[in-house]
Structures are given as structure tokens and as C-alpha cells.
C-alpha atoms as a PDB file:
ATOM      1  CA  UNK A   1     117.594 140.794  84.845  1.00  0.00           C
ATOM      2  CA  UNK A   2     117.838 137.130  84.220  1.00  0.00           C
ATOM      3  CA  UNK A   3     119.396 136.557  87.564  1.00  0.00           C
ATOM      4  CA  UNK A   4     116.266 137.894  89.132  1.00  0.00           C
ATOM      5  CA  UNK A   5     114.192 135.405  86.532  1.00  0.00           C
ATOM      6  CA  UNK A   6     116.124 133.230  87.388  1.00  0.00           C
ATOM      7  CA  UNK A   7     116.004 133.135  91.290  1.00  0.00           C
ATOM      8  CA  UNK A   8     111.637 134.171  91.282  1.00  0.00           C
ATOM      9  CA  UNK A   9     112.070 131.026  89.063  1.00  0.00           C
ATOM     10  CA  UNK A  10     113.806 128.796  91.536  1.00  0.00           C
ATOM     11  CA  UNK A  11     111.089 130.532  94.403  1.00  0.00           C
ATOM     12  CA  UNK A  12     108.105 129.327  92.256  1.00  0.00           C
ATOM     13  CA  UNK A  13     109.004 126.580  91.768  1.00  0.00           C
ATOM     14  CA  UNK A  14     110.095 125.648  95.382  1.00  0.00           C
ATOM     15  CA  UNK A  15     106.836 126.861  96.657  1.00  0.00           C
ATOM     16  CA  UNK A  16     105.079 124.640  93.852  1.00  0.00           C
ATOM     17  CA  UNK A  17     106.861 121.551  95.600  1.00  0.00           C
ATOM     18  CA  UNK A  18     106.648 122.316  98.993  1.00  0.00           C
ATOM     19  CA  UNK A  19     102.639 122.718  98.431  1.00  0.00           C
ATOM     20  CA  UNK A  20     102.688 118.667  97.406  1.00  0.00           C
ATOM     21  CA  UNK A  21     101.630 116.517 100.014  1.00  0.00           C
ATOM     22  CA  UNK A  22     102.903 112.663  98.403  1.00  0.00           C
ATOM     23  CA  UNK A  23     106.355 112.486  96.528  1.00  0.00           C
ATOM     24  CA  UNK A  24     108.542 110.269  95.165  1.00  0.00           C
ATOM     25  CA  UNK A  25     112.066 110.411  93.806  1.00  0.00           C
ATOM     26  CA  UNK A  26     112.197 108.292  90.479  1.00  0.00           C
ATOM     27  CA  UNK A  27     116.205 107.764  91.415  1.00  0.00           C
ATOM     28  CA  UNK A  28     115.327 105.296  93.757  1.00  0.00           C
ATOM     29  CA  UNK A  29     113.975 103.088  91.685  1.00  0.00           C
ATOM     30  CA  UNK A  30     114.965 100.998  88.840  1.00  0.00           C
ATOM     31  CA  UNK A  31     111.778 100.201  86.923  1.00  0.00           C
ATOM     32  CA  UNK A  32     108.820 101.780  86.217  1.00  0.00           C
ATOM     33  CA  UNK A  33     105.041 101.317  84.547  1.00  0.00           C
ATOM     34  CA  UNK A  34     102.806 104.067  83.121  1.00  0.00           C
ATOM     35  CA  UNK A  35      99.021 104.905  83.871  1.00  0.00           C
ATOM     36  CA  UNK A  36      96.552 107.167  82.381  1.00  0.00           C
ATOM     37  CA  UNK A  37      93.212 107.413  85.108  1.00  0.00           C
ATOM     38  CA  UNK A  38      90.297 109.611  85.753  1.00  0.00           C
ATOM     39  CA  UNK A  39      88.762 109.787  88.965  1.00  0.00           C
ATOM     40  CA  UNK A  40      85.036 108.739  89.566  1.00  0.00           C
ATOM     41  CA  UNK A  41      82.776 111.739  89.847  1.00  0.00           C
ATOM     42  CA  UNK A  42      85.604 114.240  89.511  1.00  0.00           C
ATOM     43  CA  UNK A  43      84.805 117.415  87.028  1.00  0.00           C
ATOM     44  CA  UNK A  44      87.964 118.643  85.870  1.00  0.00           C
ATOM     45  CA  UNK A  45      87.621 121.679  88.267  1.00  0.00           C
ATOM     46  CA  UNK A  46      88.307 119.286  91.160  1.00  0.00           C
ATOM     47  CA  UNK A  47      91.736 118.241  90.094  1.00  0.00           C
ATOM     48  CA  UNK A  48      92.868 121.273  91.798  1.00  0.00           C
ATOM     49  CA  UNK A  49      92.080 120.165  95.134  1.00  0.00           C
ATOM     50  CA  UNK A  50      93.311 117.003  95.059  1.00  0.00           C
ATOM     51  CA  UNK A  51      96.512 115.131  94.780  1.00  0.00           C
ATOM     52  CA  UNK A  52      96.585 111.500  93.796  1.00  0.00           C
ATOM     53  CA  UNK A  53      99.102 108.645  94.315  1.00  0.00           C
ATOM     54  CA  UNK A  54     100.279 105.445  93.882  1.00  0.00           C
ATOM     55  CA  UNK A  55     101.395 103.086  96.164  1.00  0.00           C
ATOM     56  CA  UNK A  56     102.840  99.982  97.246  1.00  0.00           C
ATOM     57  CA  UNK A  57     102.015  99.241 101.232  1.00  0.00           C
ATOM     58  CA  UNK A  58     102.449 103.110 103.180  1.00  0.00           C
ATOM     59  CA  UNK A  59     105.166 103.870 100.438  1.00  0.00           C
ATOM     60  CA  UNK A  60     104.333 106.424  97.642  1.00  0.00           C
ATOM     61  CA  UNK A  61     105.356 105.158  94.154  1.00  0.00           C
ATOM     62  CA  UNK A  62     103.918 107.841  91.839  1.00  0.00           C
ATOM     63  CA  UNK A  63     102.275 110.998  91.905  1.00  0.00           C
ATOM     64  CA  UNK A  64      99.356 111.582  89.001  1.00  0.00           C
ATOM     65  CA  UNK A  65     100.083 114.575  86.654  1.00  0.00           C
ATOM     66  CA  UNK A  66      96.944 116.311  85.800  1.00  0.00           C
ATOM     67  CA  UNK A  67      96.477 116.532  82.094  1.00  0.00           C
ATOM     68  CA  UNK A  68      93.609 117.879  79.270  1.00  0.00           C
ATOM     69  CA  UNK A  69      90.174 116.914  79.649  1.00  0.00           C
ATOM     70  CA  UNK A  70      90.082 115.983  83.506  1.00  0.00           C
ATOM     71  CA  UNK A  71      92.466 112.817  82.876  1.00  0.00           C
ATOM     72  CA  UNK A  72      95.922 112.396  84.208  1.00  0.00           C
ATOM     73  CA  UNK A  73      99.525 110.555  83.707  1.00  0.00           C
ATOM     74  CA  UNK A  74     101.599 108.614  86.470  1.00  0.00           C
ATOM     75  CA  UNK A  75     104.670 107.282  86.850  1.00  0.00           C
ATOM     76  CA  UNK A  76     104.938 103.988  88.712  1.00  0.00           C
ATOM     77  CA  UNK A  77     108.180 102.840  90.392  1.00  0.00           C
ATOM     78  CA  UNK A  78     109.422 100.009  91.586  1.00  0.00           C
ATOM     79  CA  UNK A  79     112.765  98.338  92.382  1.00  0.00           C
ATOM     80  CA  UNK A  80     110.914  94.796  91.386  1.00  0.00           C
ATOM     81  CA  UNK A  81     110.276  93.579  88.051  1.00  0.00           C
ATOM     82  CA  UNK A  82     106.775  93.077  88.535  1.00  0.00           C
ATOM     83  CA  UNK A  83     104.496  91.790  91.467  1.00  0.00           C
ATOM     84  CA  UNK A  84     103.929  94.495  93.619  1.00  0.00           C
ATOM     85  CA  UNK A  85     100.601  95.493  94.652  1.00  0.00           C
ATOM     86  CA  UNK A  86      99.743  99.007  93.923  1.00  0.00           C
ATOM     87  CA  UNK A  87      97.112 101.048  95.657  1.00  0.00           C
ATOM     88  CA  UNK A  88      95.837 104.286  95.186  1.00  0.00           C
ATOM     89  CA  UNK A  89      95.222 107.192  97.565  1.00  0.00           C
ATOM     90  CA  UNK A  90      93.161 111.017  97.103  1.00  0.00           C
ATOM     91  CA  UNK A  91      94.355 114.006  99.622  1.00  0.00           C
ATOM     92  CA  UNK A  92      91.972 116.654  99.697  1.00  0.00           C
ATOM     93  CA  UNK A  93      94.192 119.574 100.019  1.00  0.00           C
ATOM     94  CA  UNK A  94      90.793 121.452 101.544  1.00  0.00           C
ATOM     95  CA  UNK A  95      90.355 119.075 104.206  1.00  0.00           C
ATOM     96  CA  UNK A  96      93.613 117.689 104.890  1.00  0.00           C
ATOM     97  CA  UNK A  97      91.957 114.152 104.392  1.00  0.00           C
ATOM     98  CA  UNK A  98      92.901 111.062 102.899  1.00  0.00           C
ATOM     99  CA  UNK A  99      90.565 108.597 100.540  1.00  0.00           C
ATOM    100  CA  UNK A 100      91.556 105.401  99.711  1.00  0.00           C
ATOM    101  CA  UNK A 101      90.394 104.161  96.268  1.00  0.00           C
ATOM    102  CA  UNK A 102      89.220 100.490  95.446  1.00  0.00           C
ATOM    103  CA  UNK A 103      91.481 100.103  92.635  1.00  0.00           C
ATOM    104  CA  UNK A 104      94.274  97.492  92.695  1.00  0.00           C
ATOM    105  CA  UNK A 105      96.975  97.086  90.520  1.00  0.00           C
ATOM    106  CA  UNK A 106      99.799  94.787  89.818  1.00  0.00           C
ATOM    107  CA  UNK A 107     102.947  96.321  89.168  1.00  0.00           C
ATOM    108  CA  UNK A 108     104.956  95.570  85.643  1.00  0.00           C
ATOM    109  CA  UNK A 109     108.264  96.897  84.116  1.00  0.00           C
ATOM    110  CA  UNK A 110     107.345  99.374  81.336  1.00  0.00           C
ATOM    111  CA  UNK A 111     103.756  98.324  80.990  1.00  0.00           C
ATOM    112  CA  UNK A 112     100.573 100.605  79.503  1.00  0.00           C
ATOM    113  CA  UNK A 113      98.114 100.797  82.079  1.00  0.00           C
ATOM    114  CA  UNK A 114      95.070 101.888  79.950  1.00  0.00           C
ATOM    115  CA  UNK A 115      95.589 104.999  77.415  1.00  0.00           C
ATOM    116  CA  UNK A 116      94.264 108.543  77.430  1.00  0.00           C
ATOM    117  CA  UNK A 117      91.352 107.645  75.349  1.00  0.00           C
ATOM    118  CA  UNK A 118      90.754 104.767  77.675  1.00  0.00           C
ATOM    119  CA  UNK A 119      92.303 105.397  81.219  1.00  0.00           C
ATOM    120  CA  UNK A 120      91.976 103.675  84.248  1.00  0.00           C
ATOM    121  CA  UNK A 121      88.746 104.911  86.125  1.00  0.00           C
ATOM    122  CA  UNK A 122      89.909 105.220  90.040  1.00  0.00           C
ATOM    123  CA  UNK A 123      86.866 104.601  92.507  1.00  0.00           C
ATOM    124  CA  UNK A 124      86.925 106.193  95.998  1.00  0.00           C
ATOM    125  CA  UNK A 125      86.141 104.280  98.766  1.00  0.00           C
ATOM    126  CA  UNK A 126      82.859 105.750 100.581  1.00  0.00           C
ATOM    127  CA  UNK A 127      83.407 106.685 104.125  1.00  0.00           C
ATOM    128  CA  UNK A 128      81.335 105.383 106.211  1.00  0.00           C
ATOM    129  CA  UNK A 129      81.806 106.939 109.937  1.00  0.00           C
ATOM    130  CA  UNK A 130      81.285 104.340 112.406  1.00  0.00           C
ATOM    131  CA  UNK A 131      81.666 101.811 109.500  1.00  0.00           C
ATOM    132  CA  UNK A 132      85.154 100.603 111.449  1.00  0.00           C
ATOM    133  CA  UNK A 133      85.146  97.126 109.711  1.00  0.00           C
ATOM    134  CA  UNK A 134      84.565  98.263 106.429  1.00  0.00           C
ATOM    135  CA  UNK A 135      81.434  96.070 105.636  1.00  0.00           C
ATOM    136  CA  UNK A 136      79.341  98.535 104.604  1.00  0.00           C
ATOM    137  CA  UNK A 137      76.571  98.612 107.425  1.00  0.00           C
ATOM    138  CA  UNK A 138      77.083 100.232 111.050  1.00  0.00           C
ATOM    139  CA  UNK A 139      76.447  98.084 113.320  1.00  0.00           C
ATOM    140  CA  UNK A 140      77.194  96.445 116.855  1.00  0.00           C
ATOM    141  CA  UNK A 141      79.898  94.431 114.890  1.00  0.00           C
ATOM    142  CA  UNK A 142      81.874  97.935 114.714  1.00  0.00           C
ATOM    143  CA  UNK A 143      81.861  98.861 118.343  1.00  0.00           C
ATOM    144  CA  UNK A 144      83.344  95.380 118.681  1.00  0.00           C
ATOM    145  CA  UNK A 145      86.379  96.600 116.333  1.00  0.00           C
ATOM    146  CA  UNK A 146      86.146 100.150 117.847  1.00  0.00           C
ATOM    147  CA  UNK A 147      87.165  98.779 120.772  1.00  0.00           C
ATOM    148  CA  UNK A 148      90.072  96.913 119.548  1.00  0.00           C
ATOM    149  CA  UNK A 149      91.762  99.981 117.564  1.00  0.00           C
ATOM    150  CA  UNK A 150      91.077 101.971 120.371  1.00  0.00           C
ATOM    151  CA  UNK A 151      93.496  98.946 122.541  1.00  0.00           C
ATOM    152  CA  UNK A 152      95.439  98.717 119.981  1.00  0.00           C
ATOM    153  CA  UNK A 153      95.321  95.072 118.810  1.00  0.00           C
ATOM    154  CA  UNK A 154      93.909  96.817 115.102  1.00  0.00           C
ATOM    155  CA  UNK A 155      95.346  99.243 113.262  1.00  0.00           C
ATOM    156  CA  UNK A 156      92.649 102.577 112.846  1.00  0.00           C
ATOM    157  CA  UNK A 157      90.955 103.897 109.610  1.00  0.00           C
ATOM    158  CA  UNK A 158      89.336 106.454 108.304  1.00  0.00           C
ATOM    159  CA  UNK A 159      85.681 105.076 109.746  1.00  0.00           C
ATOM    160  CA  UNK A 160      86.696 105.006 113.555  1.00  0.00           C
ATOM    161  CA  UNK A 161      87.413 108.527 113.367  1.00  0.00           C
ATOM    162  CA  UNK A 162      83.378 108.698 113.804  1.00  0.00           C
ATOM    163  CA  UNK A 163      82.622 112.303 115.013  1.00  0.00           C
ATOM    164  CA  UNK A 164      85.414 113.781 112.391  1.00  0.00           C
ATOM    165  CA  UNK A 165      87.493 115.802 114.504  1.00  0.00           C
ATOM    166  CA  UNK A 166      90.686 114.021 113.457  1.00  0.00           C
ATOM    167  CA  UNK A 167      91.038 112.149 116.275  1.00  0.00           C
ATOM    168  CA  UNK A 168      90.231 107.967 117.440  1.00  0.00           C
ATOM    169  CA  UNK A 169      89.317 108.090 120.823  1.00  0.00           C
ATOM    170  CA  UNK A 170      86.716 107.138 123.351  1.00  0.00           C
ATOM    171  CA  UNK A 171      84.444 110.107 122.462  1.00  0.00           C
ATOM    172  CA  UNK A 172      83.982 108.480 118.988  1.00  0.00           C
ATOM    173  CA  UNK A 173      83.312 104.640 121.243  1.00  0.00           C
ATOM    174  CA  UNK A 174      80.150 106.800 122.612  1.00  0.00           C
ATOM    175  CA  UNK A 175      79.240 108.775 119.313  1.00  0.00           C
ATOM    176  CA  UNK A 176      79.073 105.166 117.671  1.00  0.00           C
ATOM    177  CA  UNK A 177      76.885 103.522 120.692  1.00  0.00           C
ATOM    178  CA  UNK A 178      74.752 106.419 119.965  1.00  0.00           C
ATOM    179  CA  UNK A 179      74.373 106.098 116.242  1.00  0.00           C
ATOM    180  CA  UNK A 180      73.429 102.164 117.088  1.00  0.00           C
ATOM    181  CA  UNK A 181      71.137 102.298 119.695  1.00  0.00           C
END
């Protein structure tokens, strides 16, 4: 009997992982930094649909660990003593989509960022379709930038993909000329 708890255990908890979109092995790193956030708007029945991560550049440095009263924990790690700039990202596990947040930090060995009666508040960035330049207003300024993720010469965001079907192309060049004019 507790070699079959012990192996629907080990299943659980495999699943559990596998169903994580960001990771990170703390191993890898040498230092780390703590951080107790909520996330704007969020009830605490929305936790479940979302994961939430740190990181520095496209590199994930810390996953947040949902805890009472909608707030969570994270684990920061880095390999620096301090300087890195941290980022944070949401993934709706509904929608399979990515929010950035506005919240920068600078990363510190074994520093406090805020405390569970005072954490960090993490803002989503508003999406915007068609909003390719990340101003705020759609406008003839975006086809402009459209145009230059679509050649290549700018990376693509979460704006340009303007009819939301996942994809940047030149169907999402005429739904913005559309929106405009």
C-alpha cells in the first residue's frame, strides 16, 4: 500500500509540474531576493488561471506561489549580486496568452521586496490591438511600425497581433488600415 501512495504520489505531482507553463531551477543560481505581490484587479478566484513570473530579459527567474488572501511569494534568482532588471509576465492558462506587467524591479541579494501586509501591487499592461508602438493611441504611426515587424527590422508584440488569431501577418496590416481609416 505505500508503494502505490507512493507512485499516485510521484503521478500527481508530475502532472502538477508538467501543467506549469514558466520554470526555473533555483540550482542555477547563486543568489536570490524575495517578493510578496498582488495583481491589479485580480479576485483571489483568478489566481487559478494564471501563472506569474519573474524575469530578467526572455529568461524566467521566479515563479509566484499563490498564498492566503489573493497575495503571493516569489523567489528571485540571479547569478549577479544585484543590478539586474527584473520584469514581470501573466499567462492566462485559458487563453494561452501572455501579459506583460509595468512593474520594474532591480534585482538585490537577499532583499525584502515589500511584505505580505504590504506587497508589491503588479499592473498589467493594457492591450491595445493595433496599438504596435505602445503609445497608447492607434494611429497611422502604427501601420508605420506594422510594417516594419512584419519585414522584420522590429521585433513583434502583443498589439500587432491585431485581429487575435495568434498570428502577425499581412491580414492584421489590413485589419489595422481598417480600424484607422
Amino acid at each position: 500500500m505505500k508503494h502505490l501512495f507512493s507512485i499516485f504520489a510521484f503521478t500527481f505531482c508530475t502532472i502538477i509540474a508538467s501543467a506549469q507553463h514558466w520554470s526555473v531551477s533555483p540550482y542555477d543560481y547563486r543568489y536570490d531576493m524575495t517578493l510578496y505581490a498582488v495583481v491589479e484587479g485580480f479576485d483571489a478566484d483568478d489566481y487559478a488561471n494564471y501563472e506569474i513570473a519573474a524575469f530578467v530579459g526572455d529568461e524566467c527567474r521566479g515563479t509566484l506561489q499563490y498564498l492566503a488572501d489573493g497575495y503571493g511569494y516569489m523567489r528571485i534568482y540571479s547569478n549577479k549580486v544585484s543590478g539586474e532588471q527584473v520584469t514581470f509576465r501573466l499567462y492566462n492558462r485559458l487563453t494561452a496568452k501572455t501579459t506583460v506587467c509595468t512593474n520594474v524591479l532591480r534585482f538585490y541579494r537577499e532583499r525584502q521586496e515589500a511584505k505580505p501586509s504590504v506587497p508589491l501591487v503588479l499592473v498589467p499592461k493594457l492591450i491595445l490591438p493595433g496599438d504596435t508602438n505602445n503609445d497608447g493611441v492607434v494611429s497611422l504611426l502604427d501601420v508605420s511600425t506594422l510594417i516594419s515587424i512584419l519585414n522584420g527590422s522590429l521585433p513583434s508584440n502583443s498589439n500587432a497581433d491585431v485581429n487575435s488569431d495568434g498570428q502577425v501577418n499581412m491580414d492584421d496590416l489590413q485589419e489595422l488600415v481598417d480600424m484607422i481609416v
